[in-house]
PDB file of N, CA and C in Angstrom:
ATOM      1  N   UNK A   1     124.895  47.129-183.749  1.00  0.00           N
ATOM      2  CA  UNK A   1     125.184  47.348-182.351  1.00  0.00           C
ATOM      3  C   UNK A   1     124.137  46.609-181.545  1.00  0.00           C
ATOM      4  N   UNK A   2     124.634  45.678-180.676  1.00  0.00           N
ATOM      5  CA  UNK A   2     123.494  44.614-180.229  1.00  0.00           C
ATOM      6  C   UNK A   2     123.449  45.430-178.508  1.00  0.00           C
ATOM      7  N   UNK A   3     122.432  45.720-177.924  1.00  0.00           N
ATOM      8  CA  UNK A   3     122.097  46.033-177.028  1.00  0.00           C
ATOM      9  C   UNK A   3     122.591  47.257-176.626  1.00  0.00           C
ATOM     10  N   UNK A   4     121.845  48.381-177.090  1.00  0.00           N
ATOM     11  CA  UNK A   4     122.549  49.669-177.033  1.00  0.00           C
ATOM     12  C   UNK A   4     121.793  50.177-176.221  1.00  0.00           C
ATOM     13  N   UNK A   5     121.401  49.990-175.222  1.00  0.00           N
ATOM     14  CA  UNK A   5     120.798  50.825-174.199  1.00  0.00           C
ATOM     15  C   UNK A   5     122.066  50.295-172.961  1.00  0.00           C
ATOM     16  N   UNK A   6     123.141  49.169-173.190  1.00  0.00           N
ATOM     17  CA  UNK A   6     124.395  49.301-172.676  1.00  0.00           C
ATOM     18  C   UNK A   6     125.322  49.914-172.376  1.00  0.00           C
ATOM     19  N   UNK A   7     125.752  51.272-173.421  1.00  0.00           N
ATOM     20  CA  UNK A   7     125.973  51.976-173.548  1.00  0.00           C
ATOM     21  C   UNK A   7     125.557  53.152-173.451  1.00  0.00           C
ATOM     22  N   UNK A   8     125.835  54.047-172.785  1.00  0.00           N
ATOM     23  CA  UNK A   8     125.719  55.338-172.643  1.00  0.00           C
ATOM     24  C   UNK A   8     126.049  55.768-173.585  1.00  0.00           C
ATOM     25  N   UNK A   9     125.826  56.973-174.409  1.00  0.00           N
ATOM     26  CA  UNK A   9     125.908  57.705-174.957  1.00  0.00           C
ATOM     27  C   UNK A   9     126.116  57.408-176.652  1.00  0.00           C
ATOM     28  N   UNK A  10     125.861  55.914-176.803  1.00  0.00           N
ATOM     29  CA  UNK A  10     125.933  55.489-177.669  1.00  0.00           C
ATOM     30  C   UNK A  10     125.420  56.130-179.344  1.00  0.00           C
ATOM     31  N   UNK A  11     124.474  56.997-178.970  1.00  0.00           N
ATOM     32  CA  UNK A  11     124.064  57.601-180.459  1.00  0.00           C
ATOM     33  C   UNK A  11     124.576  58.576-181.130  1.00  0.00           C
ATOM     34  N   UNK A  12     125.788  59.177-179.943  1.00  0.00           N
ATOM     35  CA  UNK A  12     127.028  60.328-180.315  1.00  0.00           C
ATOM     36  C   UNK A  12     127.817  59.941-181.823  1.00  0.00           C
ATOM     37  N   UNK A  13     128.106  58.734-181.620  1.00  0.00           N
ATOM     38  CA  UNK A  13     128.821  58.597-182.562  1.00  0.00           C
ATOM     39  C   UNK A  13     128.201  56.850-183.496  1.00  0.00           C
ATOM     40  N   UNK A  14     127.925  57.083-184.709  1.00  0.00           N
ATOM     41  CA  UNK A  14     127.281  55.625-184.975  1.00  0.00           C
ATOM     42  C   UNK A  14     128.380  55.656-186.110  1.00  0.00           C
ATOM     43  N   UNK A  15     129.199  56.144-186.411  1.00  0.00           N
ATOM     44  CA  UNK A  15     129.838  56.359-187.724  1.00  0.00           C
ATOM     45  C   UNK A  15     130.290  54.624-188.167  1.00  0.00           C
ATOM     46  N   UNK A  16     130.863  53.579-187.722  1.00  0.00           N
ATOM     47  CA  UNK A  16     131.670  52.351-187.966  1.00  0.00           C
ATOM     48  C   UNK A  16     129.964  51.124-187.325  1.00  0.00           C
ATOM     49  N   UNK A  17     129.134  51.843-187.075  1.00  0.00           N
ATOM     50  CA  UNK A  17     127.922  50.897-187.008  1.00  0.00           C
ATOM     51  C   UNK A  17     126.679  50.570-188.449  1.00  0.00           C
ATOM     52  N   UNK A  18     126.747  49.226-188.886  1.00  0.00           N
ATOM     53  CA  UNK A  18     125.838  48.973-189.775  1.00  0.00           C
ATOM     54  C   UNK A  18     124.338  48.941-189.322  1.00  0.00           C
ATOM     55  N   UNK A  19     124.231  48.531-187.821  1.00  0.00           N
ATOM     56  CA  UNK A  19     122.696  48.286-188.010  1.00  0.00           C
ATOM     57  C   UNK A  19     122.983  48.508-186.053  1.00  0.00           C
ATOM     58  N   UNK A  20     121.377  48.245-185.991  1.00  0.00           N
ATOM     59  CA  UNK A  20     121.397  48.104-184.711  1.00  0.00           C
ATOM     60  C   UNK A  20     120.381  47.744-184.026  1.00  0.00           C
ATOM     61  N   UNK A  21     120.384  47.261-182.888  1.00  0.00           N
ATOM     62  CA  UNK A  21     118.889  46.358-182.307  1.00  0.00           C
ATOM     63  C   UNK A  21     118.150  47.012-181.316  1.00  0.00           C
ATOM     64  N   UNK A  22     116.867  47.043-182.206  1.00  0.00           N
ATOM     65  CA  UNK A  22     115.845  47.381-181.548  1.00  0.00           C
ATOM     66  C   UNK A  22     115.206  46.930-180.629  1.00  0.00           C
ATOM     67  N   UNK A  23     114.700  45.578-180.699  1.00  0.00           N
ATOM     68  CA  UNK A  23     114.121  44.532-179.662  1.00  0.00           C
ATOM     69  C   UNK A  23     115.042  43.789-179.290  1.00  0.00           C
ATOM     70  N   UNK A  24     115.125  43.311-178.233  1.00  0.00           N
ATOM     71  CA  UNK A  24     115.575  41.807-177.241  1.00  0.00           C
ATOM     72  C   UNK A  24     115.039  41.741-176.404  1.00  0.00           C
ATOM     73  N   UNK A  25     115.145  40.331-176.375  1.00  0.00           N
ATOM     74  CA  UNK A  25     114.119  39.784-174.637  1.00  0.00           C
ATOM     75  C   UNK A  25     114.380  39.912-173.723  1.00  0.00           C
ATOM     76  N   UNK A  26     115.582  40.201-174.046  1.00  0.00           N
ATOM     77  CA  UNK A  26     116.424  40.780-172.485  1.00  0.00           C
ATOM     78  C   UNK A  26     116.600  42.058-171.927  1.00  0.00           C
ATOM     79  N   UNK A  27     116.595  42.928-172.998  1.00  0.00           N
ATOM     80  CA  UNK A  27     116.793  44.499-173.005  1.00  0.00           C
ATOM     81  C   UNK A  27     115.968  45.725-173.342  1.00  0.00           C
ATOM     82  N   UNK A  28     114.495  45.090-173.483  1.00  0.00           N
ATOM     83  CA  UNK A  28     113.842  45.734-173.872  1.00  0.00           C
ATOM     84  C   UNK A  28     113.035  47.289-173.065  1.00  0.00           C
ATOM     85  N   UNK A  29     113.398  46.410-172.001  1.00  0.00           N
ATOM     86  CA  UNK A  29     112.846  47.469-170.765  1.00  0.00           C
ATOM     87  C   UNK A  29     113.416  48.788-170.479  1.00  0.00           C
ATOM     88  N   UNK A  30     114.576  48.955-170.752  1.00  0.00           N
ATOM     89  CA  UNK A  30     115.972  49.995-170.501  1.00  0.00           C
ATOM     90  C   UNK A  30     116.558  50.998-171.871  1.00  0.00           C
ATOM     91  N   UNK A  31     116.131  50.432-173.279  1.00  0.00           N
ATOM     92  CA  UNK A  31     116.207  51.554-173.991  1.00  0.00           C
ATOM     93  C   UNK A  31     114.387  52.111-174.378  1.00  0.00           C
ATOM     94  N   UNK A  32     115.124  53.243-175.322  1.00  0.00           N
ATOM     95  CA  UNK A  32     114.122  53.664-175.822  1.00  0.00           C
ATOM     96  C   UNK A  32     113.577  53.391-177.449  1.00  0.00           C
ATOM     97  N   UNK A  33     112.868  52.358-177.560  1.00  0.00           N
ATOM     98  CA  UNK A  33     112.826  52.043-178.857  1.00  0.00           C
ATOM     99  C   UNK A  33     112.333  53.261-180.190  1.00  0.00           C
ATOM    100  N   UNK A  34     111.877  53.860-179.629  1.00  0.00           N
ATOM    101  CA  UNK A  34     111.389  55.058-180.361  1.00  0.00           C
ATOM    102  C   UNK A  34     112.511  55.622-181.074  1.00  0.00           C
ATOM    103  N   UNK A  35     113.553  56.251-180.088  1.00  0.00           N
ATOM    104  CA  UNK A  35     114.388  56.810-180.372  1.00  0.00           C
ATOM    105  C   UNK A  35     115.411  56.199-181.180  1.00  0.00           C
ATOM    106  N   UNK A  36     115.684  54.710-180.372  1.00  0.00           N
ATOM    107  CA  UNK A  36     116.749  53.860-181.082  1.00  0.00           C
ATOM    108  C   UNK A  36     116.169  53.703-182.653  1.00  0.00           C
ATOM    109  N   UNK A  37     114.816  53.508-183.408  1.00  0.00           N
ATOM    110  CA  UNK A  37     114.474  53.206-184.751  1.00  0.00           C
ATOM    111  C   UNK A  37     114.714  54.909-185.479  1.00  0.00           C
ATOM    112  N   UNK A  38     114.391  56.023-184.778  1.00  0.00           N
ATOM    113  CA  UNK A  38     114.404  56.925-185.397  1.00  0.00           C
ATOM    114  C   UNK A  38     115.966  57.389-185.684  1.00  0.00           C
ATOM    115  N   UNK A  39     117.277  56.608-184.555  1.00  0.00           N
ATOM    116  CA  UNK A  39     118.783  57.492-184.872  1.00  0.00           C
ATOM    117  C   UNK A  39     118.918  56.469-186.079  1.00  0.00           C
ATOM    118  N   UNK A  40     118.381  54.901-185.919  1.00  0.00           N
ATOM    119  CA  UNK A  40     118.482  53.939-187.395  1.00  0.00           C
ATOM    120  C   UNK A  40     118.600  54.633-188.452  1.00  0.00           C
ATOM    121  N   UNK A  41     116.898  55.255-188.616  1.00  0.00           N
ATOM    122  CA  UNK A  41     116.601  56.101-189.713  1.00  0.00           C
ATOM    123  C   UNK A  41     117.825  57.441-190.507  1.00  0.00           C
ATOM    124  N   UNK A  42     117.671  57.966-189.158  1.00  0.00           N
ATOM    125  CA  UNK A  42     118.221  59.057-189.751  1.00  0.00           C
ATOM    126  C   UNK A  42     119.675  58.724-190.237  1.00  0.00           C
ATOM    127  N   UNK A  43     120.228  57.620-189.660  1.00  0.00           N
ATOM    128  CA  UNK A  43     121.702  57.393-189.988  1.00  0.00           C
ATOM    129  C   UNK A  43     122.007  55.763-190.708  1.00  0.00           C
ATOM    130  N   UNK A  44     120.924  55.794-191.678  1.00  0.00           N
ATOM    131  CA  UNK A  44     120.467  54.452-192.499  1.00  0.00           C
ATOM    132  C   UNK A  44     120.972  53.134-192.291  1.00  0.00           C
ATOM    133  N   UNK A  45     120.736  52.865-190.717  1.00  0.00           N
ATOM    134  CA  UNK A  45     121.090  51.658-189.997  1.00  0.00           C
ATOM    135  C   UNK A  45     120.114  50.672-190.320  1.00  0.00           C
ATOM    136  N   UNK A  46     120.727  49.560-190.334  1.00  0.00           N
ATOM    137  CA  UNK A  46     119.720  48.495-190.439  1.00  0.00           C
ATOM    138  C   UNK A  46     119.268  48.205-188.908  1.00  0.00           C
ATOM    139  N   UNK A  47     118.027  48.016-188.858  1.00  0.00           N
ATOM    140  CA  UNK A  47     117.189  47.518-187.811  1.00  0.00           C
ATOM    141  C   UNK A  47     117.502  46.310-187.730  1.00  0.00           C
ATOM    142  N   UNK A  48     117.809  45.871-186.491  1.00  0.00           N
ATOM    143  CA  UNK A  48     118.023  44.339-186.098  1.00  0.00           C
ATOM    144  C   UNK A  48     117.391  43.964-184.720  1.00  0.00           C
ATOM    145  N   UNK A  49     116.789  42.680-184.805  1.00  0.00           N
ATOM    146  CA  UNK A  49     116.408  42.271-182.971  1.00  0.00           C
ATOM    147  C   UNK A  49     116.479  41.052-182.857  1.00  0.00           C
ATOM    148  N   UNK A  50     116.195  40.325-181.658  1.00  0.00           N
ATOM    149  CA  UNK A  50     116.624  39.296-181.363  1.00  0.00           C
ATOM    150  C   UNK A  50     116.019  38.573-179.919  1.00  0.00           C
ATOM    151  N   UNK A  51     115.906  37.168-179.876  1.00  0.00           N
ATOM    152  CA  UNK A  51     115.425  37.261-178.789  1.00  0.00           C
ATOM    153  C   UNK A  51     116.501  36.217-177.406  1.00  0.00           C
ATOM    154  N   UNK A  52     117.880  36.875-178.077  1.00  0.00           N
ATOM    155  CA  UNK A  52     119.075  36.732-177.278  1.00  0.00           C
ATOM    156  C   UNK A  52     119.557  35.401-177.113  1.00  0.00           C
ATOM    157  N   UNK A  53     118.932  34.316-177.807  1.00  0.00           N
ATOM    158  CA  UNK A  53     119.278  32.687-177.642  1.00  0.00           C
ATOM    159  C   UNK A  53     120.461  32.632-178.399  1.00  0.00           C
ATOM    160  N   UNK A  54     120.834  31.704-177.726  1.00  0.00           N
ATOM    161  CA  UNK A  54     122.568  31.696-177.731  1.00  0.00           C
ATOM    162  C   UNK A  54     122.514  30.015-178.217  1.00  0.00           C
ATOM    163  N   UNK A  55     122.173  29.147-178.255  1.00  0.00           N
ATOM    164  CA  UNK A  55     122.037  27.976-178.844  1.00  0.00           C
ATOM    165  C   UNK A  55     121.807  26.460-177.293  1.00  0.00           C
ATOM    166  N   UNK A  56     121.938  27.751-175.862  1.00  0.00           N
ATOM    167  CA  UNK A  56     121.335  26.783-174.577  1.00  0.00           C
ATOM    168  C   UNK A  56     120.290  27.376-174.072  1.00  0.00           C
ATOM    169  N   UNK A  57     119.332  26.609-173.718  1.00  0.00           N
ATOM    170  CA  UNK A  57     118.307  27.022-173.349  1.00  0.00           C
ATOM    171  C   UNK A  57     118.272  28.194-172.269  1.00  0.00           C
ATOM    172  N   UNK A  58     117.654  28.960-172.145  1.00  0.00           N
ATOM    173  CA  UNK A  58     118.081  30.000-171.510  1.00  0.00           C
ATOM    174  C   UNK A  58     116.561  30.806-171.007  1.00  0.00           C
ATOM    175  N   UNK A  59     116.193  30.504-169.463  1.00  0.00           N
ATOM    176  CA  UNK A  59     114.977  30.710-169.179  1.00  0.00           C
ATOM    177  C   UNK A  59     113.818  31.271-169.601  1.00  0.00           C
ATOM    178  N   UNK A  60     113.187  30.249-170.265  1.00  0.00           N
ATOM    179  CA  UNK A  60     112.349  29.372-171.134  1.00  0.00           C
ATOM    180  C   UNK A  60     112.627  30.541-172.922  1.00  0.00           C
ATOM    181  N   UNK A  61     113.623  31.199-173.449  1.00  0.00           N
ATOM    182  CA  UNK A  61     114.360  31.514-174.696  1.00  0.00           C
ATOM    183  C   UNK A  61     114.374  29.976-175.567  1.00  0.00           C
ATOM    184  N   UNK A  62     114.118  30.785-176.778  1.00  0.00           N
ATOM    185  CA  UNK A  62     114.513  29.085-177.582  1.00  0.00           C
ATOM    186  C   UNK A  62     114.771  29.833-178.584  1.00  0.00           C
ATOM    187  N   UNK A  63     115.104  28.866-179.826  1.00  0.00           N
ATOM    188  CA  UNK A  63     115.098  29.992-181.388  1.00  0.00           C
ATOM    189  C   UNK A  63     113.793  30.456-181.469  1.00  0.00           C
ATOM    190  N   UNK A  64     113.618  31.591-182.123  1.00  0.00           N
ATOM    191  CA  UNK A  64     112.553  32.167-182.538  1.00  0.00           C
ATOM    192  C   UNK A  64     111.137  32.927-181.063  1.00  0.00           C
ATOM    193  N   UNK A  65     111.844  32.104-180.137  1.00  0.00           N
ATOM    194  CA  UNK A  65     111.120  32.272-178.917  1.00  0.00           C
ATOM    195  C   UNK A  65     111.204  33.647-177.992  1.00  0.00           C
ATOM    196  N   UNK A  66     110.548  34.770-177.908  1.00  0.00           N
ATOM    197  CA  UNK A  66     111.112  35.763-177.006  1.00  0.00           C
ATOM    198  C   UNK A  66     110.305  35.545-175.908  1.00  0.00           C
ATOM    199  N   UNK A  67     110.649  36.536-174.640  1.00  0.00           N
ATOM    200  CA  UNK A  67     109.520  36.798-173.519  1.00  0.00           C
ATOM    201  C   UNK A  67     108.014  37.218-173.865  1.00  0.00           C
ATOM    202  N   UNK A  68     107.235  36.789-173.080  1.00  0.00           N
ATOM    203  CA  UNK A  68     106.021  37.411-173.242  1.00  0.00           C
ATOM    204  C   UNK A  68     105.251  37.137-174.640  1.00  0.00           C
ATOM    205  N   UNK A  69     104.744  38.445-175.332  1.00  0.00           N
ATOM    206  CA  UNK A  69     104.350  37.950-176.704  1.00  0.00           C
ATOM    207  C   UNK A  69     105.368  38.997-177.756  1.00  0.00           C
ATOM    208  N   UNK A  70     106.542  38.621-177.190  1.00  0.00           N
ATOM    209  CA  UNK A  70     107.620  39.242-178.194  1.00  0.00           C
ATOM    210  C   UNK A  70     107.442  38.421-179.636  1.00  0.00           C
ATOM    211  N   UNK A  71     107.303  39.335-181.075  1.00  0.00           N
ATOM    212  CA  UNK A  71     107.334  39.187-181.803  1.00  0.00           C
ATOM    213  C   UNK A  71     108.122  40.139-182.753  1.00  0.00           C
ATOM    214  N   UNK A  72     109.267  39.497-183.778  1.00  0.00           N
ATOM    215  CA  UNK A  72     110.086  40.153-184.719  1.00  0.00           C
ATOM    216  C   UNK A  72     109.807  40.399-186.032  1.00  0.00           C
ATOM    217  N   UNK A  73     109.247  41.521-186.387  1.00  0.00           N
ATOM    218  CA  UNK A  73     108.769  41.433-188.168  1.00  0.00           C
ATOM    219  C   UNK A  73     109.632  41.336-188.966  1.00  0.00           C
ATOM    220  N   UNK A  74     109.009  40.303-190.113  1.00  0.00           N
ATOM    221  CA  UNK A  74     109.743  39.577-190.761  1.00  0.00           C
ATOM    222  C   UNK A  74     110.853  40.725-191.999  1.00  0.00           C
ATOM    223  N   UNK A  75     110.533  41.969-191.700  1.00  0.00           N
ATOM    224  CA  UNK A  75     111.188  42.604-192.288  1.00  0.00           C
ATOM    225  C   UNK A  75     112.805  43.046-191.925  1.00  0.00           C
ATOM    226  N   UNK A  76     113.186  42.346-190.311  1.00  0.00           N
ATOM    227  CA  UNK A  76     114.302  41.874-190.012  1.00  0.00           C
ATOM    228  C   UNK A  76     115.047  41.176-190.904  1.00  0.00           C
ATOM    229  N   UNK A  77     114.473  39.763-191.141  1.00  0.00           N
ATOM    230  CA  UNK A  77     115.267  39.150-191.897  1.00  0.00           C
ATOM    231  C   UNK A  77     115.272  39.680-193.104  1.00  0.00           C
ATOM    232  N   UNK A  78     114.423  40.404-194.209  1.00  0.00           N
ATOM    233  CA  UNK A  78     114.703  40.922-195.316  1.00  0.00           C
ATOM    234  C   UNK A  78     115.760  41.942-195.445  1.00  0.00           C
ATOM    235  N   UNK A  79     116.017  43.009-194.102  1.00  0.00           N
ATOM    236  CA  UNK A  79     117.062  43.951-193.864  1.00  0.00           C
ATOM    237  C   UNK A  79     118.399  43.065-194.011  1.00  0.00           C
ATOM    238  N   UNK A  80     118.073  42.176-193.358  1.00  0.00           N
ATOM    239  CA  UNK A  80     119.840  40.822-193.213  1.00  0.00           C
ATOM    240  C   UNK A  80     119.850  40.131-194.433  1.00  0.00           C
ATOM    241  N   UNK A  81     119.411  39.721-195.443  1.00  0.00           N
ATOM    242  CA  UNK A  81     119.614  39.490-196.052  1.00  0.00           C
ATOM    243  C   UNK A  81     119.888  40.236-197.361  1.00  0.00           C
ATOM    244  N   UNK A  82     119.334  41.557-197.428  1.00  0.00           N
ATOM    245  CA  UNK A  82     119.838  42.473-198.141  1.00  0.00           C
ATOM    246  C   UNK A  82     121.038  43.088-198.174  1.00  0.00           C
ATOM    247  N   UNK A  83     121.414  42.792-197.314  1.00  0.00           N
ATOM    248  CA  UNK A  83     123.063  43.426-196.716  1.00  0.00           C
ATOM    249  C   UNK A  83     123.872  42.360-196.916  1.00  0.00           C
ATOM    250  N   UNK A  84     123.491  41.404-196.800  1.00  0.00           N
ATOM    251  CA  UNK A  84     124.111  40.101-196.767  1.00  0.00           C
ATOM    252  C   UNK A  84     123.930  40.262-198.782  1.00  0.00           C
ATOM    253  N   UNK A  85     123.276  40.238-199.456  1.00  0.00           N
ATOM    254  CA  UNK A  85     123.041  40.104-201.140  1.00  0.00           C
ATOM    255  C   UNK A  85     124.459  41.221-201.506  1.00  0.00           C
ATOM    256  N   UNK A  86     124.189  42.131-200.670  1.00  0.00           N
ATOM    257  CA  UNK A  86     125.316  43.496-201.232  1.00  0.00           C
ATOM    258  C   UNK A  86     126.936  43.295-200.839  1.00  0.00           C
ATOM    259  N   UNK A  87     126.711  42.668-200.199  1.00  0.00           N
ATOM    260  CA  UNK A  87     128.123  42.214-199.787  1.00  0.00           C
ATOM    261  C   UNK A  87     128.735  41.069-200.793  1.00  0.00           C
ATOM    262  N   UNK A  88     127.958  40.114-201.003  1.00  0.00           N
ATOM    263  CA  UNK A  88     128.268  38.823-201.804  1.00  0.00           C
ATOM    264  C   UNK A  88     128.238  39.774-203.433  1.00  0.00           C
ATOM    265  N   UNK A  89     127.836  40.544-203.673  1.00  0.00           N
ATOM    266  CA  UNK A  89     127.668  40.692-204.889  1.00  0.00           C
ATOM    267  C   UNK A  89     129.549  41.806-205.169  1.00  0.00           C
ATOM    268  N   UNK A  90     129.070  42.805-203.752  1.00  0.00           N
ATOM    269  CA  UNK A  90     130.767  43.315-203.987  1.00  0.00           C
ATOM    270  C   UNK A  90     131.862  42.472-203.545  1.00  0.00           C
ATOM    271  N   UNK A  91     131.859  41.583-203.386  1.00  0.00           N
ATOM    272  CA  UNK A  91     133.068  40.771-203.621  1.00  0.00           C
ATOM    273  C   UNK A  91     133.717  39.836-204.963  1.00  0.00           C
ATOM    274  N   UNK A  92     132.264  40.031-205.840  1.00  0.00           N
ATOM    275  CA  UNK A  92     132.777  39.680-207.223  1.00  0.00           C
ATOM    276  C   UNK A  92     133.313  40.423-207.890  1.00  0.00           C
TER     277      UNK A  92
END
C-alpha cells in the first residue's frame, strides 16, 4: 500500500495488502510512521519506501535521491527481493 496516510482508515482492514510504505519524500509528514511499522508487524507486511521518482525529474527527486537527508535501509530491498524469490520459486 503506497502512501497510506491517503487513506483514512486504512489499517481497518489490511487483509488483500502485501506490504506497505513507510517512508516517502513526499508523504512523510502526514502519517505516523511508528504506527504504520508496528500494523506491518503485527500483520506481517512487508515494509516498503520510496523516494516517489517516477523516472522525470521531479523537484530536485532522482533515483535513489529523497528530500532532505532521507535515507532507505537497505533492508528494503532484501524484504523485495525475498518476496520476489517466493513467488518465482511458487510458480515452479
Amino acid at each position: 500500500l503506497a502512501h497510506p496516510g491517503r487513506y483514512p482508515g486504512f489499517a481497518e482492514d489490511v487483509s488483500d495488502v502485501q506490504g506497505i510504505e513507510i517512508d516517502n519524500a513526499l508523504h512523510n509528514w502526514h502519517i505516523n510512521k511508528i504506527r504504520v511499522k508496528e500494523l506491518a508487524e503485527r500483520h506481517g507486511l512487508l515494509v516498503t519506501g520510496g523516494t516517489d521518482y517516477h523516472g522525470i525529474e521531479k523537484n530536485g527527486l532522482g533515483i535513489g535521491v529523497g528530500r532532505g537527508d532521507m535515507k532507505l535501509p537497505y533492508s528494503i530491498v532484501e524484504g523485495l527481493k525475498a518476496v520476489q524469490n517466493q513467488s518465482l520459486h511458487s510458480r515452479r
